[in-house]
C-alpha atoms as a PDB file:
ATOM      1  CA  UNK A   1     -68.558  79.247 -38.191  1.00  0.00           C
ATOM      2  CA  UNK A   2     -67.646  82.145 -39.628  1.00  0.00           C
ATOM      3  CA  UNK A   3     -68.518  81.984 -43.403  1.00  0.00           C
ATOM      4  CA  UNK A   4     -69.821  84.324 -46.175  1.00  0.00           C
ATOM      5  CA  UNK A   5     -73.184  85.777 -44.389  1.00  0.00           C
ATOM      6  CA  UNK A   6     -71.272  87.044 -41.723  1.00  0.00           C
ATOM      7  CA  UNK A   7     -71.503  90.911 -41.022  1.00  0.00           C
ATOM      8  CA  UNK A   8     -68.845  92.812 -38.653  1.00  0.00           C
ATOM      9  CA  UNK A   9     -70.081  94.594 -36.268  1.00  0.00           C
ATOM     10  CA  UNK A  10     -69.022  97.722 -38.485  1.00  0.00           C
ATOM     11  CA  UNK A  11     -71.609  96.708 -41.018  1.00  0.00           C
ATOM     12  CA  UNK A  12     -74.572  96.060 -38.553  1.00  0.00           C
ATOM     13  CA  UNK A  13     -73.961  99.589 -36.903  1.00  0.00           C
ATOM     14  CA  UNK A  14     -73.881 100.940 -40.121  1.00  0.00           C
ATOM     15  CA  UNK A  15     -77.006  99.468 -41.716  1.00  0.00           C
ATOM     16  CA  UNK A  16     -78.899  99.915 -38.452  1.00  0.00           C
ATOM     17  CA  UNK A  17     -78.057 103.987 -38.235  1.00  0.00           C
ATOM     18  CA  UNK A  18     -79.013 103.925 -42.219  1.00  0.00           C
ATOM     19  CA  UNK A  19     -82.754 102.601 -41.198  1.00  0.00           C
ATOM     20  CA  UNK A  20     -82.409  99.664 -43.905  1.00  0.00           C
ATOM     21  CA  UNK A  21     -81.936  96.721 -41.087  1.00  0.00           C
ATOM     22  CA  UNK A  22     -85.381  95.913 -41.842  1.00  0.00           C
ATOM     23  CA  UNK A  23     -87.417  93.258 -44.193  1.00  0.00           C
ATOM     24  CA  UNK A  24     -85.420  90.483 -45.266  1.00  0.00           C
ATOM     25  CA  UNK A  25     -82.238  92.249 -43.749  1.00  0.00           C
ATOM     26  CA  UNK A  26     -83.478  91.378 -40.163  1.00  0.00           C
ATOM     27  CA  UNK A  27     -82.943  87.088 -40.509  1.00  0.00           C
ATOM     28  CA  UNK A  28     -79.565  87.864 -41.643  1.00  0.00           C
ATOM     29  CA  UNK A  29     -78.869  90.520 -39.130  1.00  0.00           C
ATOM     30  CA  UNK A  30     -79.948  88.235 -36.634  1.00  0.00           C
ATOM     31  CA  UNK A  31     -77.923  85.119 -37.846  1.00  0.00           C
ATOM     32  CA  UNK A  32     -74.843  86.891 -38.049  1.00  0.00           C
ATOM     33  CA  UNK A  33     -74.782  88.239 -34.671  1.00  0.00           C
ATOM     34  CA  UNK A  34     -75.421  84.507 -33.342  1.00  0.00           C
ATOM     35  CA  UNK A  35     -72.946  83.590 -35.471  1.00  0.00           C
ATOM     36  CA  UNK A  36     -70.291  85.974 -34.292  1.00  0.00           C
ATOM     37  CA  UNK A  37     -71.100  85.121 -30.861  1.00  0.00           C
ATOM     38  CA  UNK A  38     -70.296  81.873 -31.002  1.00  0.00           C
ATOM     39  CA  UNK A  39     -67.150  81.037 -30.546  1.00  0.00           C
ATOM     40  CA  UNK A  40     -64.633  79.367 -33.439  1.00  0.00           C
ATOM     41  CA  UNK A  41     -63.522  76.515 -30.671  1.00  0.00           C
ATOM     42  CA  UNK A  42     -65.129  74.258 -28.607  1.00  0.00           C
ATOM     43  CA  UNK A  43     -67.014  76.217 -25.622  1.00  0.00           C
ATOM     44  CA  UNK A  44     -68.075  73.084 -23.598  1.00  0.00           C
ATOM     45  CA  UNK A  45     -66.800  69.547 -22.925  1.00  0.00           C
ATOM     46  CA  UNK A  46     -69.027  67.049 -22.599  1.00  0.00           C
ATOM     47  CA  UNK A  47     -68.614  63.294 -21.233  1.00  0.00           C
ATOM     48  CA  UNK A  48     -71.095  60.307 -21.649  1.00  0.00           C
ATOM     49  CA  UNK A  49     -70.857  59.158 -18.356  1.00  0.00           C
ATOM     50  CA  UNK A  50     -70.348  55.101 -19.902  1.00  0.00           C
ATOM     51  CA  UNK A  51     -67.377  56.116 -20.265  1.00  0.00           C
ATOM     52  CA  UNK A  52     -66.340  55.740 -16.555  1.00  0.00           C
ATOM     53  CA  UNK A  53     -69.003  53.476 -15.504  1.00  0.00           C
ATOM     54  CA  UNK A  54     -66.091  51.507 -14.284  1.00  0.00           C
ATOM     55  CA  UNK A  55     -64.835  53.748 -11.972  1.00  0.00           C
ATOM     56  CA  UNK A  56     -68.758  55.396 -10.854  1.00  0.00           C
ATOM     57  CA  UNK A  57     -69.563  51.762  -9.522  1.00  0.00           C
ATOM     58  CA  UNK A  58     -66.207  52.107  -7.334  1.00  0.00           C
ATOM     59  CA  UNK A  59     -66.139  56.177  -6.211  1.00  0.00           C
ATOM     60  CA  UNK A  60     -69.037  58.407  -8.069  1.00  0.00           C
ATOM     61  CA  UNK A  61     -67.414  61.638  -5.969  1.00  0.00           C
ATOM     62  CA  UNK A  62     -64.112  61.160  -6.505  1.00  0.00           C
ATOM     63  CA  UNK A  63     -64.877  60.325 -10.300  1.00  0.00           C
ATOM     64  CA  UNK A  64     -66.872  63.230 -10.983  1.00  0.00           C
ATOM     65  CA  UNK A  65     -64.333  65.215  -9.427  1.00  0.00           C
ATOM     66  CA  UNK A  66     -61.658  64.006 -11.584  1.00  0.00           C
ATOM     67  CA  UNK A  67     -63.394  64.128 -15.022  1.00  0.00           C
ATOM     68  CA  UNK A  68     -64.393  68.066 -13.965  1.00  0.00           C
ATOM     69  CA  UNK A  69     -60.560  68.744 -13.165  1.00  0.00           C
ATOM     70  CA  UNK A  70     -59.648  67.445 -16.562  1.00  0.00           C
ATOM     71  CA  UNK A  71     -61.791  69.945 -18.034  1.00  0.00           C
ATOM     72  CA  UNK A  72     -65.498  68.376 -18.574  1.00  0.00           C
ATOM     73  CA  UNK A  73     -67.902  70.941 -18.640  1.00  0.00           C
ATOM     74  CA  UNK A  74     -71.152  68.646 -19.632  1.00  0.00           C
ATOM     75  CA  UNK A  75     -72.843  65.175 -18.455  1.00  0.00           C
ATOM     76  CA  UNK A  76     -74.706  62.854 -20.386  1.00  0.00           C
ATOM     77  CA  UNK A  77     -76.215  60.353 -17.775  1.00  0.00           C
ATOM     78  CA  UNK A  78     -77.357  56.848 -18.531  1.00  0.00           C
ATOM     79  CA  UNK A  79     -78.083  55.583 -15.486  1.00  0.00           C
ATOM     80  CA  UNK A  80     -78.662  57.221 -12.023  1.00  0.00           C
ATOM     81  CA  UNK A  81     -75.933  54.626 -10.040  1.00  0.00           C
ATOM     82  CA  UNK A  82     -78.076  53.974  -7.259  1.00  0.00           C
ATOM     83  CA  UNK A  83     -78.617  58.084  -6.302  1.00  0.00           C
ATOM     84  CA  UNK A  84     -81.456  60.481  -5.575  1.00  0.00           C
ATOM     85  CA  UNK A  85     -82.170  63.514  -8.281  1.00  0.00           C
ATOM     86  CA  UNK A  86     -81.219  65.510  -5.632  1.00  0.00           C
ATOM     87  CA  UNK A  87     -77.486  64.040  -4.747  1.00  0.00           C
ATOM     88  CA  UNK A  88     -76.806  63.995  -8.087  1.00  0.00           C
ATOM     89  CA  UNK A  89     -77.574  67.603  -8.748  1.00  0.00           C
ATOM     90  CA  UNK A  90     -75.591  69.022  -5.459  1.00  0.00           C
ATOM     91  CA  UNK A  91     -72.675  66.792  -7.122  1.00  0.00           C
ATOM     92  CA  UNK A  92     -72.976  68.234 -10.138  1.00  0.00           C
ATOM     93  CA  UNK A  93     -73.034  71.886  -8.760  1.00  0.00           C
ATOM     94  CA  UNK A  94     -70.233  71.632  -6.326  1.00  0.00           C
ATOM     95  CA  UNK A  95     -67.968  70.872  -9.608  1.00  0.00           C
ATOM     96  CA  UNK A  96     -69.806  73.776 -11.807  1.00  0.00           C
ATOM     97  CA  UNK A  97     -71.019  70.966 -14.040  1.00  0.00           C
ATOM     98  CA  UNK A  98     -74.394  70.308 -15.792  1.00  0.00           C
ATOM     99  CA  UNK A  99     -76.740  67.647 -17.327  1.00  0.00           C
ATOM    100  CA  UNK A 100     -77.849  68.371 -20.769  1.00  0.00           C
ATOM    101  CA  UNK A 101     -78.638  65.198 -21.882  1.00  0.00           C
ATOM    102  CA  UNK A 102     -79.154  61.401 -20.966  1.00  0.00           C
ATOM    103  CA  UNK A 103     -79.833  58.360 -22.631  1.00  0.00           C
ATOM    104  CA  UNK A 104     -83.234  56.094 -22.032  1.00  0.00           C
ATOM    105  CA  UNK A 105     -83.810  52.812 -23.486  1.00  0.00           C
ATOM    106  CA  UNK A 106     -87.677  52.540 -25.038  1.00  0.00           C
ATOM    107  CA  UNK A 107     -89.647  51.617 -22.137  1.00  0.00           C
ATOM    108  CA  UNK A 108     -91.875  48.654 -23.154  1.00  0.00           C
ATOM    109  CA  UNK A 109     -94.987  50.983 -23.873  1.00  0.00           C
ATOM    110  CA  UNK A 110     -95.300  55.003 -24.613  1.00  0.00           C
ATOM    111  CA  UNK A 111     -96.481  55.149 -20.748  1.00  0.00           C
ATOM    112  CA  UNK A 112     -93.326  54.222 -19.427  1.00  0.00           C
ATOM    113  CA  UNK A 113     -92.182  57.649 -20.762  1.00  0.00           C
ATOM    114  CA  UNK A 114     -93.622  59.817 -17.909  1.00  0.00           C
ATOM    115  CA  UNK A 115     -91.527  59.095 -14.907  1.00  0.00           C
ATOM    116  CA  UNK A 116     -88.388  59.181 -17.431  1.00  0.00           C
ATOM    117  CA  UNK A 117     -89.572  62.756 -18.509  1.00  0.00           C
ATOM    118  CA  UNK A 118     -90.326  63.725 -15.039  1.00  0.00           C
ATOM    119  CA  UNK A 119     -86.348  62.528 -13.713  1.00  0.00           C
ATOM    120  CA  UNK A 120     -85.334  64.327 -16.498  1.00  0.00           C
ATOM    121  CA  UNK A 121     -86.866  67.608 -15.827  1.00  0.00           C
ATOM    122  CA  UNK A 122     -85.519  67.084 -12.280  1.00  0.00           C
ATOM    123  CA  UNK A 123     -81.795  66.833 -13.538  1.00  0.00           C
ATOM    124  CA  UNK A 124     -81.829  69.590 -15.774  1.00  0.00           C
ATOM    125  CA  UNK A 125     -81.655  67.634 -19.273  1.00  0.00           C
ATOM    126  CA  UNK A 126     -83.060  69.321 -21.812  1.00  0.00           C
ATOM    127  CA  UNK A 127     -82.219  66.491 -24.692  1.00  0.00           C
ATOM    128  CA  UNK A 128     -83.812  62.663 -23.650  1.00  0.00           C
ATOM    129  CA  UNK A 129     -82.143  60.232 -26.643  1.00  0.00           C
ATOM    130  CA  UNK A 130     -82.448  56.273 -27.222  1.00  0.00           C
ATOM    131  CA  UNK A 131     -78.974  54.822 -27.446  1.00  0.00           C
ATOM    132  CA  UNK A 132     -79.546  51.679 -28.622  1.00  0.00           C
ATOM    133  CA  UNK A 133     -82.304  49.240 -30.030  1.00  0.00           C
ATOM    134  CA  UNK A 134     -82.634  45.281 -30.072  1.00  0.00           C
ATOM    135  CA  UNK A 135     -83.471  43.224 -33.077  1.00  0.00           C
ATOM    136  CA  UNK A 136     -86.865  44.037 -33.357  1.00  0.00           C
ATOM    137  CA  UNK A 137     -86.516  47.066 -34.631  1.00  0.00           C
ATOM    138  CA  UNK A 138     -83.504  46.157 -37.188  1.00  0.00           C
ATOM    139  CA  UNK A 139     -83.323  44.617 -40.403  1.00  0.00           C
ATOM    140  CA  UNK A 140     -86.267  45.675 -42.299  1.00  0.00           C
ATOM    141  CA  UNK A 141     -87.952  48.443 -43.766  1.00  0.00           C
ATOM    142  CA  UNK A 142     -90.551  48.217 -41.656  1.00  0.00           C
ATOM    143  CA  UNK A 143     -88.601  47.577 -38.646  1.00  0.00           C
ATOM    144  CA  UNK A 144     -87.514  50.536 -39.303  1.00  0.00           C
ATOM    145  CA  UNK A 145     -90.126  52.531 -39.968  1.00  0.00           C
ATOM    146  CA  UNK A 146     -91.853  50.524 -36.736  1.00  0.00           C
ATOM    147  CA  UNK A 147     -89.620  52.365 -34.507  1.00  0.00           C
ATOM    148  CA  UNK A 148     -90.452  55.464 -36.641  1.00  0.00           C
ATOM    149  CA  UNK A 149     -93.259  55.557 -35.400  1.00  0.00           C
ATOM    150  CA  UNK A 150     -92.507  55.086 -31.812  1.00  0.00           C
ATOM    151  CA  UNK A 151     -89.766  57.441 -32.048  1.00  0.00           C
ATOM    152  CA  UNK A 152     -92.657  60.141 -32.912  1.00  0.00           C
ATOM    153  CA  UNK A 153     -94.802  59.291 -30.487  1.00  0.00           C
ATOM    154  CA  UNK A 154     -91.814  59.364 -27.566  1.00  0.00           C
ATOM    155  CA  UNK A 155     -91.011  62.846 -29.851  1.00  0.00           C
ATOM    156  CA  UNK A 156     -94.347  64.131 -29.677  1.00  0.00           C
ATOM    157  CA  UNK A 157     -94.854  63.280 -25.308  1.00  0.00           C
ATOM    158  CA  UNK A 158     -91.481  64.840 -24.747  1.00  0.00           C
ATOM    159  CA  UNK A 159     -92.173  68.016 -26.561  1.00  0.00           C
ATOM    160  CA  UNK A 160     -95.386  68.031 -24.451  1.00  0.00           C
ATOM    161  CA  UNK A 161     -93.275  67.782 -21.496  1.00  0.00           C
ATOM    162  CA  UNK A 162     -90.677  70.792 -23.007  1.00  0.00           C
ATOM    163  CA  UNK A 163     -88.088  68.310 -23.691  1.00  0.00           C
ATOM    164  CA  UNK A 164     -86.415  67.534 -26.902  1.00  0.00           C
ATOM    165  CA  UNK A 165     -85.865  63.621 -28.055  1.00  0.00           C
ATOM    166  CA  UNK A 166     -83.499  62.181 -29.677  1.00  0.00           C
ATOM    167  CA  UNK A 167     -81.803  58.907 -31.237  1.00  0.00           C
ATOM    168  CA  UNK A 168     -77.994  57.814 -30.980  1.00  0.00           C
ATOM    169  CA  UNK A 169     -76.601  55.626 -33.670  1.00  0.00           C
ATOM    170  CA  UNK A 170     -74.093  52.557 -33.394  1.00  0.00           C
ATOM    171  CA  UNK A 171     -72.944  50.599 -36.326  1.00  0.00           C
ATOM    172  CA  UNK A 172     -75.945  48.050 -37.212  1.00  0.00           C
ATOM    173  CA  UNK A 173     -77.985  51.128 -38.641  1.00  0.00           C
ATOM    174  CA  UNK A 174     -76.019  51.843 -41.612  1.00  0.00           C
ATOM    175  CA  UNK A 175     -76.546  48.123 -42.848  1.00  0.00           C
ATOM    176  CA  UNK A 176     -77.817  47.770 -46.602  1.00  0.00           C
ATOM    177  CA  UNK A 177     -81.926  47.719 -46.383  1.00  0.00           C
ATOM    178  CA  UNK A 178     -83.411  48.184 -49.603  1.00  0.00           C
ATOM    179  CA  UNK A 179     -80.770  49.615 -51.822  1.00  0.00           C
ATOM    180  CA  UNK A 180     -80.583  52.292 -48.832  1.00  0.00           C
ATOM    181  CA  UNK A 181     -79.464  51.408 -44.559  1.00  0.00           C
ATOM    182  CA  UNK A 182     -81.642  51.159 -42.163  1.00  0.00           C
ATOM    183  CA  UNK A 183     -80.257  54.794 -40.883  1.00  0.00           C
ATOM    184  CA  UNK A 184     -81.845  56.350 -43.955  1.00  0.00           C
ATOM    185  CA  UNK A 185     -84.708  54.662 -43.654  1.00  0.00           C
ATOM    186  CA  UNK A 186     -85.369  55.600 -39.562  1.00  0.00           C
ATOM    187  CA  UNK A 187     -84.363  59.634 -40.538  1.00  0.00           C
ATOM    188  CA  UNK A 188     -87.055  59.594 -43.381  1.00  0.00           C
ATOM    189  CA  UNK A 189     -89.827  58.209 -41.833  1.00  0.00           C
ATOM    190  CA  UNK A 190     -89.600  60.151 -38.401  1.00  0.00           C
ATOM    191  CA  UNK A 191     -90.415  64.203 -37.755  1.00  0.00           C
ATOM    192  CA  UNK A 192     -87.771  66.145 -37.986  1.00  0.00           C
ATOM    193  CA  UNK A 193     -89.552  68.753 -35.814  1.00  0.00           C
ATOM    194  CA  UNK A 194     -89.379  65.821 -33.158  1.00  0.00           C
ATOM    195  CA  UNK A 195     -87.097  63.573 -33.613  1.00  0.00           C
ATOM    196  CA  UNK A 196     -83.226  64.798 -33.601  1.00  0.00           C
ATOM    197  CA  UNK A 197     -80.169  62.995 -34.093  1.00  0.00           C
ATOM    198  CA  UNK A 198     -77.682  62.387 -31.538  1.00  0.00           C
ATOM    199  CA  UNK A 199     -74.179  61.357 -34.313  1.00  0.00           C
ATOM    200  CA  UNK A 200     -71.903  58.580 -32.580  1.00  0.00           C
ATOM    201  CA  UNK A 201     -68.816  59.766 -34.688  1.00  0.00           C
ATOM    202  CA  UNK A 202     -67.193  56.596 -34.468  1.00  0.00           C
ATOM    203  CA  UNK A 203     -69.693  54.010 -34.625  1.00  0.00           C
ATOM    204  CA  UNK A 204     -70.879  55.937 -38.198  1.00  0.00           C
ATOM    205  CA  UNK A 205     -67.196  55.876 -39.652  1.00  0.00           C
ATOM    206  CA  UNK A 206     -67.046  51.769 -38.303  1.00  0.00           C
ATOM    207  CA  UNK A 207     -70.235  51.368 -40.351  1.00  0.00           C
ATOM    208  CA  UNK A 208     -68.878  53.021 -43.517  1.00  0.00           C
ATOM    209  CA  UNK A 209     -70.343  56.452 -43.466  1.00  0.00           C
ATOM    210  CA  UNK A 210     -68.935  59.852 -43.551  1.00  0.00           C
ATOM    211  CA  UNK A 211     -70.403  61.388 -40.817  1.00  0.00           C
ATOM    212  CA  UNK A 212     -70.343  64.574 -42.648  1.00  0.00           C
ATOM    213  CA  UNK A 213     -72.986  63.388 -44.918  1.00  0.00           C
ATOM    214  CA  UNK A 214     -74.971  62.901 -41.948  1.00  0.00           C
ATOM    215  CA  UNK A 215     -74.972  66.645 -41.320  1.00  0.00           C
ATOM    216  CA  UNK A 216     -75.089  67.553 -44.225  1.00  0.00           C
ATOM    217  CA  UNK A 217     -78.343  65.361 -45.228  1.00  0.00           C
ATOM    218  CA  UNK A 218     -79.994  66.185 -42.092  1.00  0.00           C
ATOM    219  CA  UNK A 219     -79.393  69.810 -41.554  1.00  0.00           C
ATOM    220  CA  UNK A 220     -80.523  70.657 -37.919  1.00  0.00           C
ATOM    221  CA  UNK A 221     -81.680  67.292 -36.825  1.00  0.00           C
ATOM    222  CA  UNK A 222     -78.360  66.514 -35.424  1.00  0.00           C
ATOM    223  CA  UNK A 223     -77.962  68.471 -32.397  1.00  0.00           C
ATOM    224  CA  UNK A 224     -75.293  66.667 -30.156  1.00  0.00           C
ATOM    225  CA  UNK A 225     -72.472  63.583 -31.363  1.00  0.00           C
ATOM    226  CA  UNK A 226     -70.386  61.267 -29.434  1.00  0.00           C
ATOM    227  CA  UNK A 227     -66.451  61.882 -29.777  1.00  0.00           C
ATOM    228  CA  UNK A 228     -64.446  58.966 -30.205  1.00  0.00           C
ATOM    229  CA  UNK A 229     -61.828  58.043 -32.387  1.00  0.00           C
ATOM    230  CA  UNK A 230     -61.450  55.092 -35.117  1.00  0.00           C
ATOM    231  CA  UNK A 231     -57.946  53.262 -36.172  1.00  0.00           C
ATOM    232  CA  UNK A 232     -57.048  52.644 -39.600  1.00  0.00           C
ATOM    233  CA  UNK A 233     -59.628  49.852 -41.765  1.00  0.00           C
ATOM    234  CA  UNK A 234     -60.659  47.530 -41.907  1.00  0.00           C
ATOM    235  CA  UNK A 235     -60.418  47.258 -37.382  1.00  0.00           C
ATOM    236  CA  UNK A 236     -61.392  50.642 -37.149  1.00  0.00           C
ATOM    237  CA  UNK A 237     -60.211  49.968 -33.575  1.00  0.00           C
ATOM    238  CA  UNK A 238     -62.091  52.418 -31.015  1.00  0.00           C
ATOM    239  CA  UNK A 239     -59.535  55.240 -29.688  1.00  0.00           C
ATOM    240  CA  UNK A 240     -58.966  57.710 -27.645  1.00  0.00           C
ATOM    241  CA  UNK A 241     -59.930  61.230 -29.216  1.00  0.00           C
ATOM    242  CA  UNK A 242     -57.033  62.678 -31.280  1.00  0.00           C
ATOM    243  CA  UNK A 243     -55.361  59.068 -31.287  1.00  0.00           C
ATOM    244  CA  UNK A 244     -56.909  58.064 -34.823  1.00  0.00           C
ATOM    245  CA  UNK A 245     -57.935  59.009 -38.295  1.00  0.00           C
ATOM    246  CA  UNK A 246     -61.164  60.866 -37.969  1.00  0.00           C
ATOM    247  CA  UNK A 247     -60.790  64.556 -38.693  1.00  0.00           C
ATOM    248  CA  UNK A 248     -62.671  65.865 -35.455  1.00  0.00           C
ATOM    249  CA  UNK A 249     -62.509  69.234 -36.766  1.00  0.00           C
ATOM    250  CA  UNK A 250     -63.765  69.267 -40.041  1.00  0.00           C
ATOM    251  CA  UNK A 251     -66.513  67.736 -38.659  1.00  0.00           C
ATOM    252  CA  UNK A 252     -67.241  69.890 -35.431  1.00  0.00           C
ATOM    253  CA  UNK A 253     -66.837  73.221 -38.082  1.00  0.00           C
ATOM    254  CA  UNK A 254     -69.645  71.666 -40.164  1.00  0.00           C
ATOM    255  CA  UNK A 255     -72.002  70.450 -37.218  1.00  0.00           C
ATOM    256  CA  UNK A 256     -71.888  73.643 -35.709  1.00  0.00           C
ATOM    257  CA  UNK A 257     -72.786  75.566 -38.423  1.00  0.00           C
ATOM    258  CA  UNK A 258     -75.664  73.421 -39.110  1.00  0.00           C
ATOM    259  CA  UNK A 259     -76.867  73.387 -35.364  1.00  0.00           C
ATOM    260  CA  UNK A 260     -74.501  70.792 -33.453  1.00  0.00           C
ATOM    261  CA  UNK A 261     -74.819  72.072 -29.680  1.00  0.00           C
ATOM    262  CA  UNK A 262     -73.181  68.927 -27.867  1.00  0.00           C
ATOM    263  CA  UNK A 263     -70.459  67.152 -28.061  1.00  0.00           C
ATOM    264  CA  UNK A 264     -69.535  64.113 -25.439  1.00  0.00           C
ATOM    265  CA  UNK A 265     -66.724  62.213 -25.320  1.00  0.00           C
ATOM    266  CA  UNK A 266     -66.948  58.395 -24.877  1.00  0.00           C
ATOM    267  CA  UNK A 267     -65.012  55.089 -25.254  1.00  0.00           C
ATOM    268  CA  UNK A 268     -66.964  52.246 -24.867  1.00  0.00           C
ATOM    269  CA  UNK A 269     -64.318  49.842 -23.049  1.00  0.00           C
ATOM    270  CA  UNK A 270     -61.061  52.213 -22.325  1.00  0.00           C
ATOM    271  CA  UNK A 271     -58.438  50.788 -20.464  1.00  0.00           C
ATOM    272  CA  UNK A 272     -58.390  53.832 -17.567  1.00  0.00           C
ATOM    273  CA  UNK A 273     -61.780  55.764 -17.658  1.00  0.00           C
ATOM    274  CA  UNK A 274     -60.306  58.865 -16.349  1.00  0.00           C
ATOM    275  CA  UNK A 275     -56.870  58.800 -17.960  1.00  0.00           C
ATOM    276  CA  UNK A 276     -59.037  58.256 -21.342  1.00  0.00           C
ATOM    277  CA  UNK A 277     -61.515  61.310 -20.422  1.00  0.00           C
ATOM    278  CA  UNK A 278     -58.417  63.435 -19.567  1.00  0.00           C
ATOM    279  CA  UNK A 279     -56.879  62.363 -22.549  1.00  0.00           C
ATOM    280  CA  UNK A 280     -59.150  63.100 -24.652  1.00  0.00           C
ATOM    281  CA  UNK A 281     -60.719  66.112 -23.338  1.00  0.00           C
ATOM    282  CA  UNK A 282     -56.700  67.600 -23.609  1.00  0.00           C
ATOM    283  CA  UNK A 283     -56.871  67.109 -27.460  1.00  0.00           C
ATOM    284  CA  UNK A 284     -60.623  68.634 -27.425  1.00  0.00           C
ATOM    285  CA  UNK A 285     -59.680  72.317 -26.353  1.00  0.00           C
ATOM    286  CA  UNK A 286     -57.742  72.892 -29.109  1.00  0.00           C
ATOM    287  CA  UNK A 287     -60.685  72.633 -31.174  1.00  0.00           C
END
């Protein structure tokens, strides 16, 4: 976070009280002071709440409760469980938690996006992301660049609405299309202005990618990942985070500095939700 352009607070004194903080000073001025704000380790812990889906359908309080206590900071919802907007946001505040993000399948037309906008706004998201996709939108270029262009559209609506969209990867993406993946092909032909990219750490290493090229492609499009850890190849078996062979990190360094703002932890099938949120969430603040 803290690299080359960065200017103590020494230096910004001194170049403000010398009148020359002006011109093309002012953008780096203004980046370094973020930059110096932010913090070198992880801030917030977030939790994709499929993670304890599990234990939700048996005791949503006493779940909540217990991923808060192990240190979760951040929600990302995915389904509402049966609850009002309402319940779910006095839950949320009695543990000092928030709602940053969910996940929404595609509706069958662009019109089914209202009423997921509107639940949004009511929960506080700020980030509405597609998690997943069925075969109609694989294994082509223009599948592909099909849900492109629905992407934009559900882009352009929830940027309308003051929301900001998003897609989450799996494995099935980074399949060969066309001398490039299908991945490649989805990033290129939507907006970057409106469509961002959620990283599923894991699920990019299981389909052969460094998810550091992702960033480092993309620069600003990927604004929130999923942390989860991958066993040695060729299983890549799915882990608990700190319990395999991705180099969290290196990775969370580089994100941030190219405009990563969320980070959730998830396992798709854990053994014990909560002992695998508090698990993980112990190796995360050390980040």
């Amino acid at each position: 976070m803290y690299g080359p352009n960065r200017l103590s607070r020494r230096e910004l004194l001194r170049l403000l009280a010398c009148g020359v903080a002006g011109g093309t000073l002012l953008p780096r001025i203004a980046e370094a002071g973020t930059l110096h704000m932010n913090p070198s380790r992880i801030e917030r812990i977030g939790l994709q709440l499929y993670t304890v889906r599990a234990a939700l359908a048996k005791d949503i309080e006493g779940t909540i409760a217990a991923v808060a206590k192990a240190g979760v900071t951040e929600l990302e919802f995915f389904d509402m469980h049966g609850r009002t907007v309402a319940w779910w946001r006095d839950l949320m505040r009695a543990h000092g938690l928030t709602a940053p993000a969910t996940h929404a399948g595609l509706p069958a037309t662009d019109e089914g996006w209202g009423p997921i906008f509107e639940r949004a706004h009511g929960m506080g998201h700020q980030l509405v992301i597609v998690p997943w996709v069925g075969n109609d939108y694989r294994g082509s270029r223009a599948s592909w660049q099909r849900l492109a262009e629905r992407l934009n559209t559900a882009g352009r609506l929830a940027q309308e609405a003051g929301l900001q969209f998003g897609y989450h990867n799996h494995d099935f993406e980074f399949a060969p299309v066309d001398g490039v993946t299908g991945y490649d092909i989805l990033a290129e032909s939507s907006d970057p202005a409106l469509v961002k990219l959620e990283v599923d750490l894991y699920w990019a290493v299981k389909g052969g990618r460094d998810p550091l090229s992702i960033v480092s492609r993309w620069p600003g499009r990927v604004v929130a990942c999923h942390v989860k850890d991958a066993g040695p190849p060729p299983e890549r078996a799915m882990r608990d985070v700190g319990a395999g062979t991705i180099d969290f990190p290196r990775i969370l360094a580089a994100g941030r500095a190219a405009g990563l703002r969320h980070w959730f932890i998830e396992h798709d099938n854990p053994a014990d939700p909560v002992a695998s949120v508090t698990a993980s969430a112990a190796v995360m603040k050390g980040y």
